[in-house]
PDB file of N, CA and C in Angstrom:
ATOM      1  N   UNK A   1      55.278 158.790 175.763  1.00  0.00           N
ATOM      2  CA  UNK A   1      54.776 157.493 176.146  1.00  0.00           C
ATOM      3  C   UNK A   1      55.014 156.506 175.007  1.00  0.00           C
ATOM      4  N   UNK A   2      55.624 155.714 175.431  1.00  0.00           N
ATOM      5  CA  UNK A   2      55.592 154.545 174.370  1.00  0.00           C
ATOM      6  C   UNK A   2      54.845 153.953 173.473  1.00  0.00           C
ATOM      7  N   UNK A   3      53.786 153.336 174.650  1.00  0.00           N
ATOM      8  CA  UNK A   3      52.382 152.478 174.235  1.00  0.00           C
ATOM      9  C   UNK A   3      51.226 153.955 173.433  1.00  0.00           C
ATOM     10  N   UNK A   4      51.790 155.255 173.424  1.00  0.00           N
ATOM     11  CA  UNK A   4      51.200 155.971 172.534  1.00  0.00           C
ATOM     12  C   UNK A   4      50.861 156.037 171.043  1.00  0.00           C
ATOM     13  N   UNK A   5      49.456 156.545 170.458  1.00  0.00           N
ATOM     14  CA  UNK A   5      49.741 155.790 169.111  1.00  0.00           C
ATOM     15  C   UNK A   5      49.677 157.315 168.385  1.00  0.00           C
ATOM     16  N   UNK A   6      50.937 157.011 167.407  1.00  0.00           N
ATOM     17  CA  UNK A   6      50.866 158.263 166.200  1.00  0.00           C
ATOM     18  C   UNK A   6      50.336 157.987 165.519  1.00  0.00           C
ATOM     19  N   UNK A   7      50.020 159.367 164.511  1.00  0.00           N
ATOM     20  CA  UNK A   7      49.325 159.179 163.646  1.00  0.00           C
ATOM     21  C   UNK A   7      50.116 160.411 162.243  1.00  0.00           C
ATOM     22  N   UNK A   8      50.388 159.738 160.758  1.00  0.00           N
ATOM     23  CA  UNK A   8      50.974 160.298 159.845  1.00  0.00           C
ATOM     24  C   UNK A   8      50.245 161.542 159.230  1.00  0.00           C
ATOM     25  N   UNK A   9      50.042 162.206 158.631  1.00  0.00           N
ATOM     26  CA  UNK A   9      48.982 163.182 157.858  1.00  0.00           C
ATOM     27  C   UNK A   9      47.955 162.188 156.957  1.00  0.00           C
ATOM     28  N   UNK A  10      48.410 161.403 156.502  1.00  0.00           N
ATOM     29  CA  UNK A  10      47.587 160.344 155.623  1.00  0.00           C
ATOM     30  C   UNK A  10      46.212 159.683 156.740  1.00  0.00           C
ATOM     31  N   UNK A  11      47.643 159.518 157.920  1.00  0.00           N
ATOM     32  CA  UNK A  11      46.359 158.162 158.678  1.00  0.00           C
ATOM     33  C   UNK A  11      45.431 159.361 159.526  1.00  0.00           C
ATOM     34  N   UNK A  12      45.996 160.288 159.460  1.00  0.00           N
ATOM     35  CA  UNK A  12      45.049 161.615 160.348  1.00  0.00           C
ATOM     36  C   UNK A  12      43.847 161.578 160.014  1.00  0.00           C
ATOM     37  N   UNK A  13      44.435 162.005 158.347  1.00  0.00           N
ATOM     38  CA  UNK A  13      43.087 162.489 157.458  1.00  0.00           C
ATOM     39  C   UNK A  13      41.987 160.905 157.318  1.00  0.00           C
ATOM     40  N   UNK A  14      42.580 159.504 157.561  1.00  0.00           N
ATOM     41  CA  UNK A  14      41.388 158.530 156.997  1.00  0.00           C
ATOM     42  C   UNK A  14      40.692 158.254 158.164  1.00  0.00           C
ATOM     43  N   UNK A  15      41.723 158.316 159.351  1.00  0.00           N
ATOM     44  CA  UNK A  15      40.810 158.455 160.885  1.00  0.00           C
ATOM     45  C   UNK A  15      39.384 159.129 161.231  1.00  0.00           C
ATOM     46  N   UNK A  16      39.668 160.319 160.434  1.00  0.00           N
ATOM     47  CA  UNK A  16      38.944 161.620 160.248  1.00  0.00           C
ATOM     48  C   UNK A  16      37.794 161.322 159.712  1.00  0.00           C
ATOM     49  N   UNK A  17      38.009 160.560 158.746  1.00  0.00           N
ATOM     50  CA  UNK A  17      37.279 161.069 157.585  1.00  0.00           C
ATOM     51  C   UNK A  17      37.398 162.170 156.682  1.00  0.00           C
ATOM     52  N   UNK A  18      38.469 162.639 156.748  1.00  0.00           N
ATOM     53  CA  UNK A  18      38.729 164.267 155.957  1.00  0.00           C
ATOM     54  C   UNK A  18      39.856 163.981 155.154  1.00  0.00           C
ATOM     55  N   UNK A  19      40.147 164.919 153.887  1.00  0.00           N
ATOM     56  CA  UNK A  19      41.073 164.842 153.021  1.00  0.00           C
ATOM     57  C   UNK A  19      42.934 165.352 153.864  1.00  0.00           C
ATOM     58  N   UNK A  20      43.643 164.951 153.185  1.00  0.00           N
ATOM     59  CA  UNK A  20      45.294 165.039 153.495  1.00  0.00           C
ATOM     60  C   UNK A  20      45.208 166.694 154.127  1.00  0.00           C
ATOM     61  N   UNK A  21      44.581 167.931 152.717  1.00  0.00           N
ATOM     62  CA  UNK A  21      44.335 169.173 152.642  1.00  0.00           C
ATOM     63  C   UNK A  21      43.943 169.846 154.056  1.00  0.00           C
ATOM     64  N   UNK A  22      42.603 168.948 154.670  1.00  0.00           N
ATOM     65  CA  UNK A  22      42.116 169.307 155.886  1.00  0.00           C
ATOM     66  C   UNK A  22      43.164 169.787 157.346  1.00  0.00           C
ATOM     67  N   UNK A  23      43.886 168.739 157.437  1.00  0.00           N
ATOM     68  CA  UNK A  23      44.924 168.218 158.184  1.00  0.00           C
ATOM     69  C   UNK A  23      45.938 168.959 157.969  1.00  0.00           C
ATOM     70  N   UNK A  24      46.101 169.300 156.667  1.00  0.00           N
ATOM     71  CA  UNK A  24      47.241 170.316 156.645  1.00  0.00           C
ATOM     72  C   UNK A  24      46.433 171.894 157.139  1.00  0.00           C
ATOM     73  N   UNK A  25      45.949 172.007 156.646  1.00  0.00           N
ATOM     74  CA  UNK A  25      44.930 173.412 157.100  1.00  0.00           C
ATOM     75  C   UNK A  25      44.809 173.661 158.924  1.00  0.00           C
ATOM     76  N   UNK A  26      44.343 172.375 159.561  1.00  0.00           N
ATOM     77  CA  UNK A  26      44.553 172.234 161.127  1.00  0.00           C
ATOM     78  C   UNK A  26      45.854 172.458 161.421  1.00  0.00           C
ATOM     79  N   UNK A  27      46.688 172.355 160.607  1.00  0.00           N
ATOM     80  CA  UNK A  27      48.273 172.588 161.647  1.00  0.00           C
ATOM     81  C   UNK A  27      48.147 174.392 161.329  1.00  0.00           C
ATOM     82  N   UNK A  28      47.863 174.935 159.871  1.00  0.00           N
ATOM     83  CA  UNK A  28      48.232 176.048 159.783  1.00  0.00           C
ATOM     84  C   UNK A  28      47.231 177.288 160.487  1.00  0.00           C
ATOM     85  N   UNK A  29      46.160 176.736 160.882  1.00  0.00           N
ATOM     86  CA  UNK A  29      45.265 177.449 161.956  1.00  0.00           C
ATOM     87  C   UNK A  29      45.787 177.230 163.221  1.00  0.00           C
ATOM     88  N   UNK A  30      46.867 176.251 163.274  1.00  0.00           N
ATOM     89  CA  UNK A  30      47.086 176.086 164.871  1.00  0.00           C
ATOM     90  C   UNK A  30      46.274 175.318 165.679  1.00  0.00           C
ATOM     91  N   UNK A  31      45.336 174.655 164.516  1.00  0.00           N
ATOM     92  CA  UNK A  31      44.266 173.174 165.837  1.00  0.00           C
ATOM     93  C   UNK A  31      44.803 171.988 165.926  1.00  0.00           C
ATOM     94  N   UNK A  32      46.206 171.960 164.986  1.00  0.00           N
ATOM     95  CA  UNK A  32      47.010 170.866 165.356  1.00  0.00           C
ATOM     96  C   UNK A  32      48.567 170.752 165.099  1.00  0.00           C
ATOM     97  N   UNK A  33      49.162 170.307 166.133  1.00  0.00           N
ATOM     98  CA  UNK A  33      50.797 170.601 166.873  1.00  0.00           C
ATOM     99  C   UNK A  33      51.737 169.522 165.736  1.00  0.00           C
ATOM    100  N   UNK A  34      52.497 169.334 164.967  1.00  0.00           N
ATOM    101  CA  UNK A  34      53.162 168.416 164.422  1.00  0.00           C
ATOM    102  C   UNK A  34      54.426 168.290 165.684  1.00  0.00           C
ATOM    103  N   UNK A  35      54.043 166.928 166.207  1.00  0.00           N
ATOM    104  CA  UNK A  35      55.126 166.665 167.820  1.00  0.00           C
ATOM    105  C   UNK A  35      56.549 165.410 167.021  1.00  0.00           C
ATOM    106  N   UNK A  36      56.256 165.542 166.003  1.00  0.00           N
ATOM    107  CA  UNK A  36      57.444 164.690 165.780  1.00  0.00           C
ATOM    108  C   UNK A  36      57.583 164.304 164.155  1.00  0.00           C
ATOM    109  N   UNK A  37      58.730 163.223 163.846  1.00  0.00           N
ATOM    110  CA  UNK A  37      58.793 163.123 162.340  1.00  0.00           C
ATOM    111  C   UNK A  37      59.027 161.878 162.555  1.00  0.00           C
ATOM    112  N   UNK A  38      58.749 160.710 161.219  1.00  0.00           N
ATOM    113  CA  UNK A  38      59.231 159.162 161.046  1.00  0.00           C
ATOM    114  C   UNK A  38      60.065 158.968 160.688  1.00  0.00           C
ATOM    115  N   UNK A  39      60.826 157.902 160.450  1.00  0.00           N
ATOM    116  CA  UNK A  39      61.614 158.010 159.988  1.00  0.00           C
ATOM    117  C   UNK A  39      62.202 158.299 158.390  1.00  0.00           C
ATOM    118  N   UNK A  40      61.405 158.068 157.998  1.00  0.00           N
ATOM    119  CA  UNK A  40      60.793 159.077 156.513  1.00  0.00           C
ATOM    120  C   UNK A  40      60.685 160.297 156.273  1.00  0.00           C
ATOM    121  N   UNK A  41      60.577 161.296 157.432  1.00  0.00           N
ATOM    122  CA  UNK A  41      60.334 162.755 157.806  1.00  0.00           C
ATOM    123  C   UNK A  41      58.669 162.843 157.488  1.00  0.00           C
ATOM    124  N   UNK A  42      57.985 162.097 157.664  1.00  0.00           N
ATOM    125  CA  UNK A  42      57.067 162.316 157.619  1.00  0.00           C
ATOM    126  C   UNK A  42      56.376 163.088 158.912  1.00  0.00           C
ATOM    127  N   UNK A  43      55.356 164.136 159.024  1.00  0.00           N
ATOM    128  CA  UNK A  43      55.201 164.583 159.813  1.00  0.00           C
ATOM    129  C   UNK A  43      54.133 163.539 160.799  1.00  0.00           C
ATOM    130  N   UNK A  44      54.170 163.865 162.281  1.00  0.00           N
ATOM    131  CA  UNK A  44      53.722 162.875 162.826  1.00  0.00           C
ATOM    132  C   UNK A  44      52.813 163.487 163.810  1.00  0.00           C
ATOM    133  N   UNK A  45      51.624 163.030 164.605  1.00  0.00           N
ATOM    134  CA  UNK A  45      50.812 163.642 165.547  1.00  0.00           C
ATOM    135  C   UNK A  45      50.149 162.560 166.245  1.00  0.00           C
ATOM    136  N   UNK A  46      49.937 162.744 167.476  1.00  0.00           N
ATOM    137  CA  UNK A  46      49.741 162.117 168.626  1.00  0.00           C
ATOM    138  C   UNK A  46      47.993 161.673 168.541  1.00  0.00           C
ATOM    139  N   UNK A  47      47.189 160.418 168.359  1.00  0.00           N
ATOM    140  CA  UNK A  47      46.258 160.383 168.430  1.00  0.00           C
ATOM    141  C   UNK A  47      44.981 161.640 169.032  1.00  0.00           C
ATOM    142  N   UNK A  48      45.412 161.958 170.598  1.00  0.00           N
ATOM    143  CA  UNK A  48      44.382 162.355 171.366  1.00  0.00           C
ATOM    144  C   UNK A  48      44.493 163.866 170.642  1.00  0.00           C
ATOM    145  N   UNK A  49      45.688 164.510 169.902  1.00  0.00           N
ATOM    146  CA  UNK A  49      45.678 165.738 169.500  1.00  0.00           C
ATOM    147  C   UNK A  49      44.817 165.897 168.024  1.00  0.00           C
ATOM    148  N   UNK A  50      45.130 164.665 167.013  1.00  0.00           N
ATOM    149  CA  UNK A  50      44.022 164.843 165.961  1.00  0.00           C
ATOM    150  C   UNK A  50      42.768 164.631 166.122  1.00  0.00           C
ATOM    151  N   UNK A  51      42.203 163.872 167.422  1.00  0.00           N
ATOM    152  CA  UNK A  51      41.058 163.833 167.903  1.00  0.00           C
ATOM    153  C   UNK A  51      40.234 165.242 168.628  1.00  0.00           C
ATOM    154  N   UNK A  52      41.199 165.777 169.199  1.00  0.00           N
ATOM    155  CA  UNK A  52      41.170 167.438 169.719  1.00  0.00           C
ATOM    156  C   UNK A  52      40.661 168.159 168.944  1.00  0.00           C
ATOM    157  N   UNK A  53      41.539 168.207 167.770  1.00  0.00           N
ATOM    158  CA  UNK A  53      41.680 169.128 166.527  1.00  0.00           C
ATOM    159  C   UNK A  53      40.449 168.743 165.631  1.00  0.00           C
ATOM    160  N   UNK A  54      39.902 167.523 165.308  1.00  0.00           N
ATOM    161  CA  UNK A  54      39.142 167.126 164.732  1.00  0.00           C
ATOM    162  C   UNK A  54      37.769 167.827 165.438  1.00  0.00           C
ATOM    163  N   UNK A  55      37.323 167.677 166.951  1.00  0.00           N
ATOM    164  CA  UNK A  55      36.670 167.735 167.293  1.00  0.00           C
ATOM    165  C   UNK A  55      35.866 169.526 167.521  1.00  0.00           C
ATOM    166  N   UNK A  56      37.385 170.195 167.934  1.00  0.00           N
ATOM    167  CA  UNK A  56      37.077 171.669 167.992  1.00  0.00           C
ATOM    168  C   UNK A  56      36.476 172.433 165.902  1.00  0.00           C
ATOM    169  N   UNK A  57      37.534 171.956 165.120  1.00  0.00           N
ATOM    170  CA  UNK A  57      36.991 172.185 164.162  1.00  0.00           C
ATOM    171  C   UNK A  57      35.713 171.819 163.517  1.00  0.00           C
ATOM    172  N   UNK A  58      35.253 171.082 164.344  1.00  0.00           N
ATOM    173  CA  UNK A  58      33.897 170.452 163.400  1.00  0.00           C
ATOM    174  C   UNK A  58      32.273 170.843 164.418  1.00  0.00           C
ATOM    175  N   UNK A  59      33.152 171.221 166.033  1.00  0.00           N
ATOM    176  CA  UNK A  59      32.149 172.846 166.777  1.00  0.00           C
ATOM    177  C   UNK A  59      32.305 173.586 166.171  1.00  0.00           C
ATOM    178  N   UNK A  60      33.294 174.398 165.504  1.00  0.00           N
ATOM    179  CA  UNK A  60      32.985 175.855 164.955  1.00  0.00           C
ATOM    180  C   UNK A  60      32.363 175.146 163.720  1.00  0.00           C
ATOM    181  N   UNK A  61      32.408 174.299 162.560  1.00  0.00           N
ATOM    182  CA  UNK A  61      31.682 174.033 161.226  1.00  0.00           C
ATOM    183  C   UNK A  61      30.208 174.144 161.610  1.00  0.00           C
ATOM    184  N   UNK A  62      29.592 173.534 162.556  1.00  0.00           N
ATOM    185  CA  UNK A  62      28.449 173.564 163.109  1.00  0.00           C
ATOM    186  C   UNK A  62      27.848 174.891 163.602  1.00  0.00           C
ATOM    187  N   UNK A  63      28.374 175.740 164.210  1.00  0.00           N
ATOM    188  CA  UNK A  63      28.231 176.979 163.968  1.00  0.00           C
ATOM    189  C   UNK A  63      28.283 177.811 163.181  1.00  0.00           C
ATOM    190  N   UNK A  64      28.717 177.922 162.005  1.00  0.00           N
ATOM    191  CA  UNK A  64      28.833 178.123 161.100  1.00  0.00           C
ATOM    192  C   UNK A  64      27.843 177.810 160.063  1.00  0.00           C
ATOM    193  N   UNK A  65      26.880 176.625 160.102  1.00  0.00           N
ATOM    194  CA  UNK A  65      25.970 176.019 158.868  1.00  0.00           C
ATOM    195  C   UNK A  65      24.381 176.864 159.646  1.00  0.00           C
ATOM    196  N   UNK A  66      24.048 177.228 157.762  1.00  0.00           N
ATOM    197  CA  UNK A  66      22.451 177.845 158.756  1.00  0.00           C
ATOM    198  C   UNK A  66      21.879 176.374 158.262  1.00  0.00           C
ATOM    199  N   UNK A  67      21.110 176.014 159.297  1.00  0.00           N
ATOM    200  CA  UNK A  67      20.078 174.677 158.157  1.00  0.00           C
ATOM    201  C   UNK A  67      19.306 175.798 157.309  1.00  0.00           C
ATOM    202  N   UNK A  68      18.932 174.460 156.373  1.00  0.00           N
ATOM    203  CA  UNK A  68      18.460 174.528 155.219  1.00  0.00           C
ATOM    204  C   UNK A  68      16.481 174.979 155.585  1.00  0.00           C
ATOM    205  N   UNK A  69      16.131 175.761 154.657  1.00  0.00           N
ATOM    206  CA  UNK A  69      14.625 176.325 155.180  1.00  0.00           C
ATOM    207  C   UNK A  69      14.086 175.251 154.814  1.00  0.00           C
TER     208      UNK A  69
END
């Protein structure tokens, strides 16, 4: 889709709120697809997929935390 908006590893991670590191870690778990490159070779990802990826990783973090006594 055209009117689709990418997103770089940089703009992933400030979207996020999470570091460059994070983002790289989501591709190598497989919670996020690198669908293309810039013309820079920068790696590139589709809004609704770092939103995906953002979202499933931060259900399991939540499962994961005991609160505090």
């Amino acid at each position: 889709m055209e009117d689709e908006l990418w997103l770089t590893v940089r703009e992933a991670a400030d979207h996020c709120g999470v570091s460059p590191v994070t983002v790289y870690s989501w591709i190598r778990r497989g919670h996020l697809k690198v669908e293309g490159l810039d013309p820079r070779g920068q790696k590139l990802f589709r809004h609704l997929s770092v939103a995906q990826a953002e979202k499933a990783t931060r259900a399991k973090a939540k499962r994961v935390l005991v609160p505090a006594a």
